[in-house]
PDB file of N, CA and C in Angstrom:
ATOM      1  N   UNK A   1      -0.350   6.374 -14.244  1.00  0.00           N
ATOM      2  CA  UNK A   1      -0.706   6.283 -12.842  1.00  0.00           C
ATOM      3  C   UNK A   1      -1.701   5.139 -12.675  1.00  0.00           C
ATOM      4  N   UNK A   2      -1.778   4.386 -11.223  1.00  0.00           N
ATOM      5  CA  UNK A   2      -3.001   3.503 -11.349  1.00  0.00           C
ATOM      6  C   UNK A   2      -2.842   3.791  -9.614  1.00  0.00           C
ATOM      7  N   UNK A   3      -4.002   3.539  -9.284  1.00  0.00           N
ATOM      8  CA  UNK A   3      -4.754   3.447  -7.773  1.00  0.00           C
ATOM      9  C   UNK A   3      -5.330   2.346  -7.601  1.00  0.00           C
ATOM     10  N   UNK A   4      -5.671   2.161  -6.319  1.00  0.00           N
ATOM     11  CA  UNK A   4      -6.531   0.962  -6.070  1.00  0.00           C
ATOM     12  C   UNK A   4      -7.122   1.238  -4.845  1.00  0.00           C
ATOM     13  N   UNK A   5      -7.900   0.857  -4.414  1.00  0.00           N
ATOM     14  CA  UNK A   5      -9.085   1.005  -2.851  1.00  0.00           C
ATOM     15  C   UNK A   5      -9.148  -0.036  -2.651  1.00  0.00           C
ATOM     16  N   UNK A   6      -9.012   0.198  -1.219  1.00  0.00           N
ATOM     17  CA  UNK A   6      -8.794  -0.504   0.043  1.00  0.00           C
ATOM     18  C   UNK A   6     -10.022  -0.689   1.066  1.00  0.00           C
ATOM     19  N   UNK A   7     -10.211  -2.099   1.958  1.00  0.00           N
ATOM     20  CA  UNK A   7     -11.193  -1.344   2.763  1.00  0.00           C
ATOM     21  C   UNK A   7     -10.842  -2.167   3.618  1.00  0.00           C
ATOM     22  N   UNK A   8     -10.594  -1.338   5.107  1.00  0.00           N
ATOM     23  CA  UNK A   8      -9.870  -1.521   6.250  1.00  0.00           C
ATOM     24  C   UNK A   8     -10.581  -1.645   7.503  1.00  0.00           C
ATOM     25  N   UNK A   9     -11.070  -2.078   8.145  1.00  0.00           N
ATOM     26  CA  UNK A   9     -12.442  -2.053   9.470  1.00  0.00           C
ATOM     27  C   UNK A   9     -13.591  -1.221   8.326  1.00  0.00           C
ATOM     28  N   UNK A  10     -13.511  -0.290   9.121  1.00  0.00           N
ATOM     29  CA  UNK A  10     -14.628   0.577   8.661  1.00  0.00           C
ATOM     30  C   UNK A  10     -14.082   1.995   7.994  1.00  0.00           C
ATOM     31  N   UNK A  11     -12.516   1.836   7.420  1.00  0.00           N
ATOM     32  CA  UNK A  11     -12.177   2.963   6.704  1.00  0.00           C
ATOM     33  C   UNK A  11     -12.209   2.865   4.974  1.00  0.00           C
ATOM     34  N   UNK A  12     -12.007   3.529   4.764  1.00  0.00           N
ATOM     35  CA  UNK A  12     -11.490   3.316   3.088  1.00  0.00           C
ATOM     36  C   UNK A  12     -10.142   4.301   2.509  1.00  0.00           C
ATOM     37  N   UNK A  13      -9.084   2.911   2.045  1.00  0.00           N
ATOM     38  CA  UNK A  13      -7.701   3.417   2.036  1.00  0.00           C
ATOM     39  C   UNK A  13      -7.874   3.714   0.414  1.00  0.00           C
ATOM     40  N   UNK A  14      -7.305   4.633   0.139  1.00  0.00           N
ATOM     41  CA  UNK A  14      -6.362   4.592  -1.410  1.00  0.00           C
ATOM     42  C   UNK A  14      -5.417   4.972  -1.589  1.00  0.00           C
ATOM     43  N   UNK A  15      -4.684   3.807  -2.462  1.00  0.00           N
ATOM     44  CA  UNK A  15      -3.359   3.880  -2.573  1.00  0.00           C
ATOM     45  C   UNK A  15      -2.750   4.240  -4.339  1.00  0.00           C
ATOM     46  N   UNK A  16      -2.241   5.080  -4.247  1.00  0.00           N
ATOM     47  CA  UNK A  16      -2.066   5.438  -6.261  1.00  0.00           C
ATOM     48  C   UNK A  16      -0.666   5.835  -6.606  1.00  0.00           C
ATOM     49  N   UNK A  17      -0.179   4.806  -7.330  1.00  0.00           N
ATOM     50  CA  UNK A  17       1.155   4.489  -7.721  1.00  0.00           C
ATOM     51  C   UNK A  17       1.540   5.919  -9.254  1.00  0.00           C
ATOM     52  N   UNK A  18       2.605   6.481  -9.070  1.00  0.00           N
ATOM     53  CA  UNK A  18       3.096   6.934  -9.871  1.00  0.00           C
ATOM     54  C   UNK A  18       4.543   6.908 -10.136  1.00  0.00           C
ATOM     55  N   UNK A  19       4.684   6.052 -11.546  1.00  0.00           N
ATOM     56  CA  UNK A  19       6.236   6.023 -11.155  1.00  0.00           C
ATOM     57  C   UNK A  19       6.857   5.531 -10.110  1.00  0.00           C
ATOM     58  N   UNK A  20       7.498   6.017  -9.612  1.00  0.00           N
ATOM     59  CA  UNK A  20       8.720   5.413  -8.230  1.00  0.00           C
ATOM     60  C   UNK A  20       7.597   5.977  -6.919  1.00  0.00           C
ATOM     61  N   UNK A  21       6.792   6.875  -6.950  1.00  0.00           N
ATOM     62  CA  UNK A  21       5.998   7.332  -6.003  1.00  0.00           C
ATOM     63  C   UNK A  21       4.719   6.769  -5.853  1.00  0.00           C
ATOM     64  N   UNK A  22       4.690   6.347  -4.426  1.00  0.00           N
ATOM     65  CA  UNK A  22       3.370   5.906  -3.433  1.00  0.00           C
ATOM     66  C   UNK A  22       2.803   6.921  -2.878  1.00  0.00           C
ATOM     67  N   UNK A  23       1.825   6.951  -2.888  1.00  0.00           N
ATOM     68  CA  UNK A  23       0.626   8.014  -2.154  1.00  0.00           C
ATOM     69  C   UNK A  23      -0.554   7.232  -1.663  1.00  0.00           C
ATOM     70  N   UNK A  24      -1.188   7.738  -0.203  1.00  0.00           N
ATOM     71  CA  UNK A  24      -1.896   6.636   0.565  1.00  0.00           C
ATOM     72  C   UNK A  24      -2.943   8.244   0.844  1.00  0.00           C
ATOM     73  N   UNK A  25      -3.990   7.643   1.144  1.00  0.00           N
ATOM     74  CA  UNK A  25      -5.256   8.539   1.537  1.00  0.00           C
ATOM     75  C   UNK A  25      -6.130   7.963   2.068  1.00  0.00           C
ATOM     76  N   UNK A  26      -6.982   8.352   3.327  1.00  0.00           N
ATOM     77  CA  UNK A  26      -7.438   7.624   3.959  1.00  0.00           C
ATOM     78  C   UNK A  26      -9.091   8.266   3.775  1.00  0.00           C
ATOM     79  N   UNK A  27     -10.293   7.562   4.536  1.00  0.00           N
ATOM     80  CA  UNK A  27     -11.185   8.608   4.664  1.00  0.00           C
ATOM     81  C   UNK A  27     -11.286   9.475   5.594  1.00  0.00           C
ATOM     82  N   UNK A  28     -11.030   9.622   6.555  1.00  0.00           N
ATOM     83  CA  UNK A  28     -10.510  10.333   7.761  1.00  0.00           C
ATOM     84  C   UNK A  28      -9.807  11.699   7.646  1.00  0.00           C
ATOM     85  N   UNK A  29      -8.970  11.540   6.847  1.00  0.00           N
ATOM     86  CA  UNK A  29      -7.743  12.664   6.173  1.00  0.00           C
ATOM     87  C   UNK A  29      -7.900  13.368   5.502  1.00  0.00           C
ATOM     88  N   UNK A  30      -7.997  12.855   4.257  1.00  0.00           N
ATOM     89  CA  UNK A  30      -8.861  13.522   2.626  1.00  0.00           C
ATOM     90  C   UNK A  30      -7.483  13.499   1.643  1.00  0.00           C
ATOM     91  N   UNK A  31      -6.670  13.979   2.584  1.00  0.00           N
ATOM     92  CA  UNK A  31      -5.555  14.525   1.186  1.00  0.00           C
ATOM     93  C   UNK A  31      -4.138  13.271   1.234  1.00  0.00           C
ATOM     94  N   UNK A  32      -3.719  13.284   0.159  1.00  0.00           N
ATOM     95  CA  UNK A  32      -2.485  12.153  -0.059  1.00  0.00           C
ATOM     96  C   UNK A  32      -1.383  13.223   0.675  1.00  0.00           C
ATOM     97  N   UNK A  33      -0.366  11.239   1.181  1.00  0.00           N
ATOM     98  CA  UNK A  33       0.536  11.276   2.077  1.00  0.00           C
ATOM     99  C   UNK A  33       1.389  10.411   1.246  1.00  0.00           C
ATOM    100  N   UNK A  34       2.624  10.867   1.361  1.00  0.00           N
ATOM    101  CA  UNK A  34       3.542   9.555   0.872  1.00  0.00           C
ATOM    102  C   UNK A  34       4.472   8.426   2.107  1.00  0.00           C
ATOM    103  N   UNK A  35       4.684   7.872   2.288  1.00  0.00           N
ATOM    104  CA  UNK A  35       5.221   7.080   3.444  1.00  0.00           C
ATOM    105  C   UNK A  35       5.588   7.879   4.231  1.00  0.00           C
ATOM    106  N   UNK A  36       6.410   8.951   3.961  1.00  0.00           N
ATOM    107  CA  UNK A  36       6.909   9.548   4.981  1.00  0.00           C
ATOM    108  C   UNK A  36       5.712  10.407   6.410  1.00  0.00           C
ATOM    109  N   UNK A  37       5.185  10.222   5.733  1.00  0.00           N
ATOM    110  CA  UNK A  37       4.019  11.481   6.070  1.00  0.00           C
ATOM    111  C   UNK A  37       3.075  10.066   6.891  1.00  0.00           C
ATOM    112  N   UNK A  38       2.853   9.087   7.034  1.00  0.00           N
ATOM    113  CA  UNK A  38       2.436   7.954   7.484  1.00  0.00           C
ATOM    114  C   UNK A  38       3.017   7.947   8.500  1.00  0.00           C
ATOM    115  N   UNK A  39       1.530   7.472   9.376  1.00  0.00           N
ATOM    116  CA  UNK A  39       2.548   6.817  11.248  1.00  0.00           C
ATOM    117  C   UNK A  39       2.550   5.471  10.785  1.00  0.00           C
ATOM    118  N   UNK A  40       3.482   4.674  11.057  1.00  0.00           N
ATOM    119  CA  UNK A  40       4.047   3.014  10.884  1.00  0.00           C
ATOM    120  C   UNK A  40       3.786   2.810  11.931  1.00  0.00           C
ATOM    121  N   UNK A  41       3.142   1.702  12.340  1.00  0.00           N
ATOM    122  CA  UNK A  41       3.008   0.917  13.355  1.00  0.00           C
ATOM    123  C   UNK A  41       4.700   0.204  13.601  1.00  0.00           C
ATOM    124  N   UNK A  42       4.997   0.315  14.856  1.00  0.00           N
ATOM    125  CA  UNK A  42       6.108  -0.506  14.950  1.00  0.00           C
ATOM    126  C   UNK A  42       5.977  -1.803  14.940  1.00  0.00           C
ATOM    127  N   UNK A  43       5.010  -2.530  15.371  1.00  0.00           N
ATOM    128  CA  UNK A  43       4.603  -4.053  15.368  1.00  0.00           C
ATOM    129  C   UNK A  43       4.440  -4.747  14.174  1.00  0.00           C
ATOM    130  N   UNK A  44       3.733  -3.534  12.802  1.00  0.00           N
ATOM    131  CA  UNK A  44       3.796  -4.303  11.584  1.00  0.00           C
ATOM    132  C   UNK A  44       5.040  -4.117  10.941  1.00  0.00           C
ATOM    133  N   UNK A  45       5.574  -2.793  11.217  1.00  0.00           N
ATOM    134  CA  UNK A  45       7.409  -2.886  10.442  1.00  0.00           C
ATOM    135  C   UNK A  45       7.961  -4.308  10.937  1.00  0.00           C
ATOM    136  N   UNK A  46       8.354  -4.309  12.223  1.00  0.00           N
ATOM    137  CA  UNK A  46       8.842  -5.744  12.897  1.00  0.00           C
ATOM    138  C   UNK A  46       8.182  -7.365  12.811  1.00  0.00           C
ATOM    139  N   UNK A  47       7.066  -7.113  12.295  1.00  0.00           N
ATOM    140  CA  UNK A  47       6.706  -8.482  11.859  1.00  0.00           C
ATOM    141  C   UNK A  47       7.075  -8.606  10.147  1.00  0.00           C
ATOM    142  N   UNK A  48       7.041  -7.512   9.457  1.00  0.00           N
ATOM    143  CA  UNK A  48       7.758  -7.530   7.920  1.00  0.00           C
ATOM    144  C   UNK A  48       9.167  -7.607   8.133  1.00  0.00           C
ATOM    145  N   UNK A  49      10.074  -7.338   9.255  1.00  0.00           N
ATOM    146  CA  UNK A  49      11.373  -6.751   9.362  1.00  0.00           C
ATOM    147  C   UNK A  49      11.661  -7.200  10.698  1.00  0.00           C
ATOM    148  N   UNK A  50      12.013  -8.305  11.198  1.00  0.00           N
ATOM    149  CA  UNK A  50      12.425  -8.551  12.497  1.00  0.00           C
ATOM    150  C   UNK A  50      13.643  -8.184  13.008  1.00  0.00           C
ATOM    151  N   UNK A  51      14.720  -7.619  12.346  1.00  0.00           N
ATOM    152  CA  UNK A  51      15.485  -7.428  12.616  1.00  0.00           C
ATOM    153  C   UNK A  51      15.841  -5.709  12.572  1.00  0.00           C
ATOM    154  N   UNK A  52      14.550  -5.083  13.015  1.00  0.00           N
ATOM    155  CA  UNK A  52      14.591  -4.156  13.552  1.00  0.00           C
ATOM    156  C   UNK A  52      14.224  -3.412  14.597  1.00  0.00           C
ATOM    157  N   UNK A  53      13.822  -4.982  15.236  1.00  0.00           N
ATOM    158  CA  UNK A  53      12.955  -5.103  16.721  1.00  0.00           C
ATOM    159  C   UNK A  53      13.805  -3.612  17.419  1.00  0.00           C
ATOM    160  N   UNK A  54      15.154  -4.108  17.430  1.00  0.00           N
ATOM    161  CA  UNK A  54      15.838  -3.278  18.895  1.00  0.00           C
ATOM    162  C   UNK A  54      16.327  -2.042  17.685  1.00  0.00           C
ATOM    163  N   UNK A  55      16.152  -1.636  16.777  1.00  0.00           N
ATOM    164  CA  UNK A  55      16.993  -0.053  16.072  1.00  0.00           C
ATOM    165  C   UNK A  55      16.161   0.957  15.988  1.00  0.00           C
ATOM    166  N   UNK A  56      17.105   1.851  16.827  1.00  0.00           N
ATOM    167  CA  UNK A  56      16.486   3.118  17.418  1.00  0.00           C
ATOM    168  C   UNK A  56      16.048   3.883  15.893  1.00  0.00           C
ATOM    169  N   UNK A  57      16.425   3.429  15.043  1.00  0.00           N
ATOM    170  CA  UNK A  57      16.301   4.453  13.456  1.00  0.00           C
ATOM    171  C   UNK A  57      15.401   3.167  12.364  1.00  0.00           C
ATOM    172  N   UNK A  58      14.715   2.008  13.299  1.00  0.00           N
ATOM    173  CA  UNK A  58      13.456   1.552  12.358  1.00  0.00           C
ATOM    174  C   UNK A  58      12.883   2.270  11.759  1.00  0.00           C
ATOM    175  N   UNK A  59      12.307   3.242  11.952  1.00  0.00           N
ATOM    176  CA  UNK A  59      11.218   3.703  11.103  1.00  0.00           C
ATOM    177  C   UNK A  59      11.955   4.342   9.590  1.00  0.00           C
ATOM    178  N   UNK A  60      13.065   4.889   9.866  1.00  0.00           N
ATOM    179  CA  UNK A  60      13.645   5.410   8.583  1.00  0.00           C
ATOM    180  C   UNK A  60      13.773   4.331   7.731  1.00  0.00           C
ATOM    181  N   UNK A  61      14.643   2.904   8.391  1.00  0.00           N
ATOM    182  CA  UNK A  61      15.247   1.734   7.602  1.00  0.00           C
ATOM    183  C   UNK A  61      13.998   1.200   6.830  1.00  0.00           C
ATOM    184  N   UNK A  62      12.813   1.307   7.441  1.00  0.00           N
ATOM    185  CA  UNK A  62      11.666   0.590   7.154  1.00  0.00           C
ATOM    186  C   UNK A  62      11.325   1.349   5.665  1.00  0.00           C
ATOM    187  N   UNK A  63      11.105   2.753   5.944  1.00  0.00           N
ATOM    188  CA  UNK A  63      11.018   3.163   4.828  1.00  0.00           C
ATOM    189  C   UNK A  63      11.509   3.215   3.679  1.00  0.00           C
ATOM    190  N   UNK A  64      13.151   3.143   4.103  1.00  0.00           N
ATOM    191  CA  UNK A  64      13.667   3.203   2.701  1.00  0.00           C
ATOM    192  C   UNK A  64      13.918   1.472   1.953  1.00  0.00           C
ATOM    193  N   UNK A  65      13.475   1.181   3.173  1.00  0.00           N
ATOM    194  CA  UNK A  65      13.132  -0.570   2.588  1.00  0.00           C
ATOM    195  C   UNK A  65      12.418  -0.484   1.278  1.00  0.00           C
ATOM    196  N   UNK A  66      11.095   0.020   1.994  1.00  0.00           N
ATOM    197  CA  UNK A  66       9.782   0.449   0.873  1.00  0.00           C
ATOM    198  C   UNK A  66       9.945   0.943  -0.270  1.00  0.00           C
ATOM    199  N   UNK A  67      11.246   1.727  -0.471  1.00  0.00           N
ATOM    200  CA  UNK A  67      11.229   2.728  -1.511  1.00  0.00           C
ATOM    201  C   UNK A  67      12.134   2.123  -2.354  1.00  0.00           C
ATOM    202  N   UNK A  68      12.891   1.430  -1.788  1.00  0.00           N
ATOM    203  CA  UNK A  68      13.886   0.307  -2.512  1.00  0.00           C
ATOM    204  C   UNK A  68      12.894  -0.985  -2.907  1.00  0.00           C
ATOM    205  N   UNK A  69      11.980  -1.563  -2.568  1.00  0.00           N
ATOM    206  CA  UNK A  69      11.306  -2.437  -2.833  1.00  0.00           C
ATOM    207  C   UNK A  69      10.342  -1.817  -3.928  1.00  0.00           C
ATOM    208  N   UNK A  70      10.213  -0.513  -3.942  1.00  0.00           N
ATOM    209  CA  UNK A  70       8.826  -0.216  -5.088  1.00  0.00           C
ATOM    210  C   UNK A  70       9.940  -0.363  -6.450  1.00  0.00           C
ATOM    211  N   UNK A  71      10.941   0.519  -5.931  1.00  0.00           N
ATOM    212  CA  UNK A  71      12.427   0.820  -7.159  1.00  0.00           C
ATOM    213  C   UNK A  71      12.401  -0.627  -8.103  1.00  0.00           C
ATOM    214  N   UNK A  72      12.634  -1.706  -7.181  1.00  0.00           N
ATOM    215  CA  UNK A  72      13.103  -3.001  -7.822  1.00  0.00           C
ATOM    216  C   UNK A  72      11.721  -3.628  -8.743  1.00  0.00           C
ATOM    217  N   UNK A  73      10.668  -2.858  -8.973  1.00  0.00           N
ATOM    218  CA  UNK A  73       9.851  -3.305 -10.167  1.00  0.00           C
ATOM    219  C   UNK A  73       9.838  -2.272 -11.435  1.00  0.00           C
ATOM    220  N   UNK A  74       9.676  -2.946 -12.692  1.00  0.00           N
ATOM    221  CA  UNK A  74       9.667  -2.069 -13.432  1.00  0.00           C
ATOM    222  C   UNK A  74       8.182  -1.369 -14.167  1.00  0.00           C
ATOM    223  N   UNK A  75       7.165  -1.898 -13.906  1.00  0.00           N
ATOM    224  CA  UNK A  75       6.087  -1.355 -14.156  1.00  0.00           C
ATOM    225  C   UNK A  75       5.345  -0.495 -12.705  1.00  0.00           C
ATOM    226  N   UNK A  76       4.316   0.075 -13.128  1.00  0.00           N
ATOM    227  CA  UNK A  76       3.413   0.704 -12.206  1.00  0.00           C
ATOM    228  C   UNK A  76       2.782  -0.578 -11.498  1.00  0.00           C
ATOM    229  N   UNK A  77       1.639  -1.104 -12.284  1.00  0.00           N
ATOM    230  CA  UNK A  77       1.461  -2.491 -12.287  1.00  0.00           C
ATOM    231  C   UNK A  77       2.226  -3.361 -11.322  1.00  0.00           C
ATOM    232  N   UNK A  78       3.322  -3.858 -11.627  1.00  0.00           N
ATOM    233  CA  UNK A  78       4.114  -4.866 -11.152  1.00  0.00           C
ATOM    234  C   UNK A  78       4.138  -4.033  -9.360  1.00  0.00           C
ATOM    235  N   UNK A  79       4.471  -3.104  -9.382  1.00  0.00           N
ATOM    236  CA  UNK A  79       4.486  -1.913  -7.965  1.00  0.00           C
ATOM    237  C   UNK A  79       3.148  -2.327  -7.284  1.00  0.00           C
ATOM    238  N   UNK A  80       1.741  -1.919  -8.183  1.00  0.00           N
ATOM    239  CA  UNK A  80       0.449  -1.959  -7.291  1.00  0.00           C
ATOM    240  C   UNK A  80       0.285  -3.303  -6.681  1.00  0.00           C
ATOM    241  N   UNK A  81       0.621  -4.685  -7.748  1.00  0.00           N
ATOM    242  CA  UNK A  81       0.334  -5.835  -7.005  1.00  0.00           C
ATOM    243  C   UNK A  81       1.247  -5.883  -6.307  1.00  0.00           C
ATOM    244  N   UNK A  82       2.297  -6.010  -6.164  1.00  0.00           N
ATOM    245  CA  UNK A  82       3.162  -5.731  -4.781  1.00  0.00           C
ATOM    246  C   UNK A  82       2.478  -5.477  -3.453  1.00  0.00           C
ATOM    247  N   UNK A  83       2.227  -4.016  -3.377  1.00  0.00           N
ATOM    248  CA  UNK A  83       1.184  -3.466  -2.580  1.00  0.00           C
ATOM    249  C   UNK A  83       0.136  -4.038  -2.199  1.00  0.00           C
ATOM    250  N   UNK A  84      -0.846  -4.378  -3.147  1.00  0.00           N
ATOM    251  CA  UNK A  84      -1.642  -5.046  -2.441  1.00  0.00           C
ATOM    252  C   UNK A  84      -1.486  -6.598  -2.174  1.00  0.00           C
ATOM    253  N   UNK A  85      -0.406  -6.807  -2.312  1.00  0.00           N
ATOM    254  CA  UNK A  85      -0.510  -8.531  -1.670  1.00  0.00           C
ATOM    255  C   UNK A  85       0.105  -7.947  -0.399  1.00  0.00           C
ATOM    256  N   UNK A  86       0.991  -7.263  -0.113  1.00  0.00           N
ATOM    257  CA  UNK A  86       1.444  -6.510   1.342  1.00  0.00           C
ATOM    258  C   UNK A  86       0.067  -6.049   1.826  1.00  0.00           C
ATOM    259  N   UNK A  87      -0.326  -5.191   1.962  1.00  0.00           N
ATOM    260  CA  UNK A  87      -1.630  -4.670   2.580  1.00  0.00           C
ATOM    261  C   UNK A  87      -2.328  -5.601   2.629  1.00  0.00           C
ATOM    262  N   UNK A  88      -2.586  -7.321   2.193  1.00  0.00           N
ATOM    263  CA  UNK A  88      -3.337  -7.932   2.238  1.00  0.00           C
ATOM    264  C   UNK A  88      -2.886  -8.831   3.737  1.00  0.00           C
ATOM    265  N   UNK A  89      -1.700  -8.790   3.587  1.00  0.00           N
ATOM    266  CA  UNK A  89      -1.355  -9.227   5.054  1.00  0.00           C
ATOM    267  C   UNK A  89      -1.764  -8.745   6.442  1.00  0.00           C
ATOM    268  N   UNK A  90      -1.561  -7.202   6.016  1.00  0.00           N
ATOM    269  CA  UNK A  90      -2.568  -6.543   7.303  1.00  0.00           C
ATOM    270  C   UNK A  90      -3.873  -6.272   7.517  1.00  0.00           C
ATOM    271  N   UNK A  91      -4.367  -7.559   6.807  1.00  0.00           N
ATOM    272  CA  UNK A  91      -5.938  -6.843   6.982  1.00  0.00           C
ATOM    273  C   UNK A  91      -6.660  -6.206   5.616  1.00  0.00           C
ATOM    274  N   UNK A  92      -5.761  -5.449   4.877  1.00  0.00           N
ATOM    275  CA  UNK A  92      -6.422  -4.312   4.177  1.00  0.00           C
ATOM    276  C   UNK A  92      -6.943  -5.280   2.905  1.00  0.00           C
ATOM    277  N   UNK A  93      -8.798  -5.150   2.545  1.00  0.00           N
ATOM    278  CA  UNK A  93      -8.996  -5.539   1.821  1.00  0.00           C
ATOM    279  C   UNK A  93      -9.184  -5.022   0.303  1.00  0.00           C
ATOM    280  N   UNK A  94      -8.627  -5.361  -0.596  1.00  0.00           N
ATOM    281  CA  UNK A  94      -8.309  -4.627  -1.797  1.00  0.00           C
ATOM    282  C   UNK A  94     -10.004  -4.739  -2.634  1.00  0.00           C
ATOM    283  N   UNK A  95     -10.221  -3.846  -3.209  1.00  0.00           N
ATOM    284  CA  UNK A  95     -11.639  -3.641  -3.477  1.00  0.00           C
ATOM    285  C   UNK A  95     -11.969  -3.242  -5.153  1.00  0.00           C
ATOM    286  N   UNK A  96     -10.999  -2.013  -5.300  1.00  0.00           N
ATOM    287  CA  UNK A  96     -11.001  -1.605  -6.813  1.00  0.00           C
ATOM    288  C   UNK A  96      -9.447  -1.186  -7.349  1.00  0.00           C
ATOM    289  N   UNK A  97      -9.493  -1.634  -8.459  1.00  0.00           N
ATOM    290  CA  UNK A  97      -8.316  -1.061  -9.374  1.00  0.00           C
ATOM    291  C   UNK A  97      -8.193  -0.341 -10.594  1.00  0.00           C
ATOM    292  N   UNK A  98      -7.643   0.730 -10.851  1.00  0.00           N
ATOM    293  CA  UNK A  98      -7.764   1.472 -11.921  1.00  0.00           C
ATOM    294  C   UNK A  98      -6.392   2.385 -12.531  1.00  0.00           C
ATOM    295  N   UNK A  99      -6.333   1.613 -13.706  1.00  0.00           N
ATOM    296  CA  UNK A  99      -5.222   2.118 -14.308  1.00  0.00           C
ATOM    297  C   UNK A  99      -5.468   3.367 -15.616  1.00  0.00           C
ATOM    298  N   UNK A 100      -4.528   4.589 -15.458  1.00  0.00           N
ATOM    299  CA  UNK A 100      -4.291   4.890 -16.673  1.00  0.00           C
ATOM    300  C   UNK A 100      -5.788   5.626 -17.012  1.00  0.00           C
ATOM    301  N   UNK A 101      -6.389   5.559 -16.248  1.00  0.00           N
ATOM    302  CA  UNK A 101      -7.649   6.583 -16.173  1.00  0.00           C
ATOM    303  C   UNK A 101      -9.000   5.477 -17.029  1.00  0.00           C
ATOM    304  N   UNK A 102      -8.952   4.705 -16.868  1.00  0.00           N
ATOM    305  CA  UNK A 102      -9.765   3.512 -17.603  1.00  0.00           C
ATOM    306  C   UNK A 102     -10.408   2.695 -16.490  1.00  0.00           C
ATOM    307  N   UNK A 103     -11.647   2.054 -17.189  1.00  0.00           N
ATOM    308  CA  UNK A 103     -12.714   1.577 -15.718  1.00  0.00           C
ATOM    309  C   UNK A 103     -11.794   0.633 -14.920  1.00  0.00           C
ATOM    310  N   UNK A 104     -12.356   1.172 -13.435  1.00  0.00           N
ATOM    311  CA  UNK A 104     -12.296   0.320 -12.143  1.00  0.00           C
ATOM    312  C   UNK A 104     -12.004  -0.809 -12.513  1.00  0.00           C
ATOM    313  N   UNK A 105     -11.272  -1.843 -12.184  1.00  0.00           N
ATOM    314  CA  UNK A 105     -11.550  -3.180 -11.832  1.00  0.00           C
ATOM    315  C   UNK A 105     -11.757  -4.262 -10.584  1.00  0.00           C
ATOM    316  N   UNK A 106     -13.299  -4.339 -10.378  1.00  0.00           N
ATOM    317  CA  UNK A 106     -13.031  -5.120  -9.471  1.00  0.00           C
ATOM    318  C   UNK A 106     -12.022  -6.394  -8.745  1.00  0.00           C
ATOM    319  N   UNK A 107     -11.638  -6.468  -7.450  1.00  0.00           N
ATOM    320  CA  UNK A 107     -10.262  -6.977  -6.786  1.00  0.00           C
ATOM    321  C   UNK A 107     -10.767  -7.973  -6.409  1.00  0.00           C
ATOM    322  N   UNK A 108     -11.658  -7.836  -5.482  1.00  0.00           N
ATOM    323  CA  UNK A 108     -12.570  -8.531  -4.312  1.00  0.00           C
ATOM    324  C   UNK A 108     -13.861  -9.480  -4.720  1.00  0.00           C
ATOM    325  N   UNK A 109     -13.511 -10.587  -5.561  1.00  0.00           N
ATOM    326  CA  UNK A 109     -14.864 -10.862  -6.238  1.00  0.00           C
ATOM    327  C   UNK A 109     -15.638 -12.400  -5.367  1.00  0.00           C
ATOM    328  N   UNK A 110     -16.863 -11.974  -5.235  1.00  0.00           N
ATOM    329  CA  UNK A 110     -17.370 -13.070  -4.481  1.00  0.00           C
ATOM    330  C   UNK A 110     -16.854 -14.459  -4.625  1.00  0.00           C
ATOM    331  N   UNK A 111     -17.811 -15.346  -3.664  1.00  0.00           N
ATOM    332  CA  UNK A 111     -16.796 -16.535  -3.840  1.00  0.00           C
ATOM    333  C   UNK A 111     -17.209 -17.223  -5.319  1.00  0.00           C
ATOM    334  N   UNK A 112     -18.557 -17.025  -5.786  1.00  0.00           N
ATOM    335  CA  UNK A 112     -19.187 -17.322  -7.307  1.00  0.00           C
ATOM    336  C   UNK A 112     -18.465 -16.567  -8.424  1.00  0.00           C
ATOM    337  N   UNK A 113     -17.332 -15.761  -8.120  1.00  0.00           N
ATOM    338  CA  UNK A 113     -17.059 -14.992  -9.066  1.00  0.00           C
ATOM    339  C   UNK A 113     -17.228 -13.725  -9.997  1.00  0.00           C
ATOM    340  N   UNK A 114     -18.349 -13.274  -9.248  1.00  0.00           N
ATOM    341  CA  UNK A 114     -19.253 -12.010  -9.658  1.00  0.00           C
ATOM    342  C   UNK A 114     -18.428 -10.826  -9.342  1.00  0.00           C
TER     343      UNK A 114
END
């Protein structure tokens, strides 16, 4: 398994890859959600996916986009950076990473490198 934290306005996301499965947790919430269980903004599906501006069944297509896009890597790893270069598009700033139950690694490192 590996996770990573997020930090979004003033929330804090985590996201923790297992296998073929995504799980998202917010601070607001407390407990993990897997996509399905997520409200999608329609504006960010359609700016990843324009060609689902006008389909009444976006939100499903969107998802199983996602689930087909995690499928097509073969590590956990290869899955999390995925993720966070996506979430980096919306804003979400990636903060810590941790694989396999071994220390954090900082994501987000000043502009000196620290």
């Amino acid at each position: 398994m590996i996770g990573a934290i997020f930090q979004f306005a003033n929330e804090v996301v985590e996201v923790r890859v297992s296998d073929n499965q995504v799980y998202f947790r917010d601070t607001k919430s407390g407990g993990y959600a897997t996509i399905e269980q997520l409200n999608l903004n329609k504006v960010g599906v359609v700016k990843e996916h324009p060609d689902l501006k006008d389909d009444t069944s976006w939100r499903i297509k969107a998802i199983e986009r996602f689930k087909d896009k995690i499928k097509s890597y073969n590590t956990e790893l290869q899955k999390m950076e995925y993720i966070i270069q996506d979430l980096k598009k919306f804003g979400y700033k990636p903060m810590l990473m941790q694989q396999q139950g071994h220390r954090p690694i900082k994501l987000n490192k000043d502009e000196d490198g620290k």
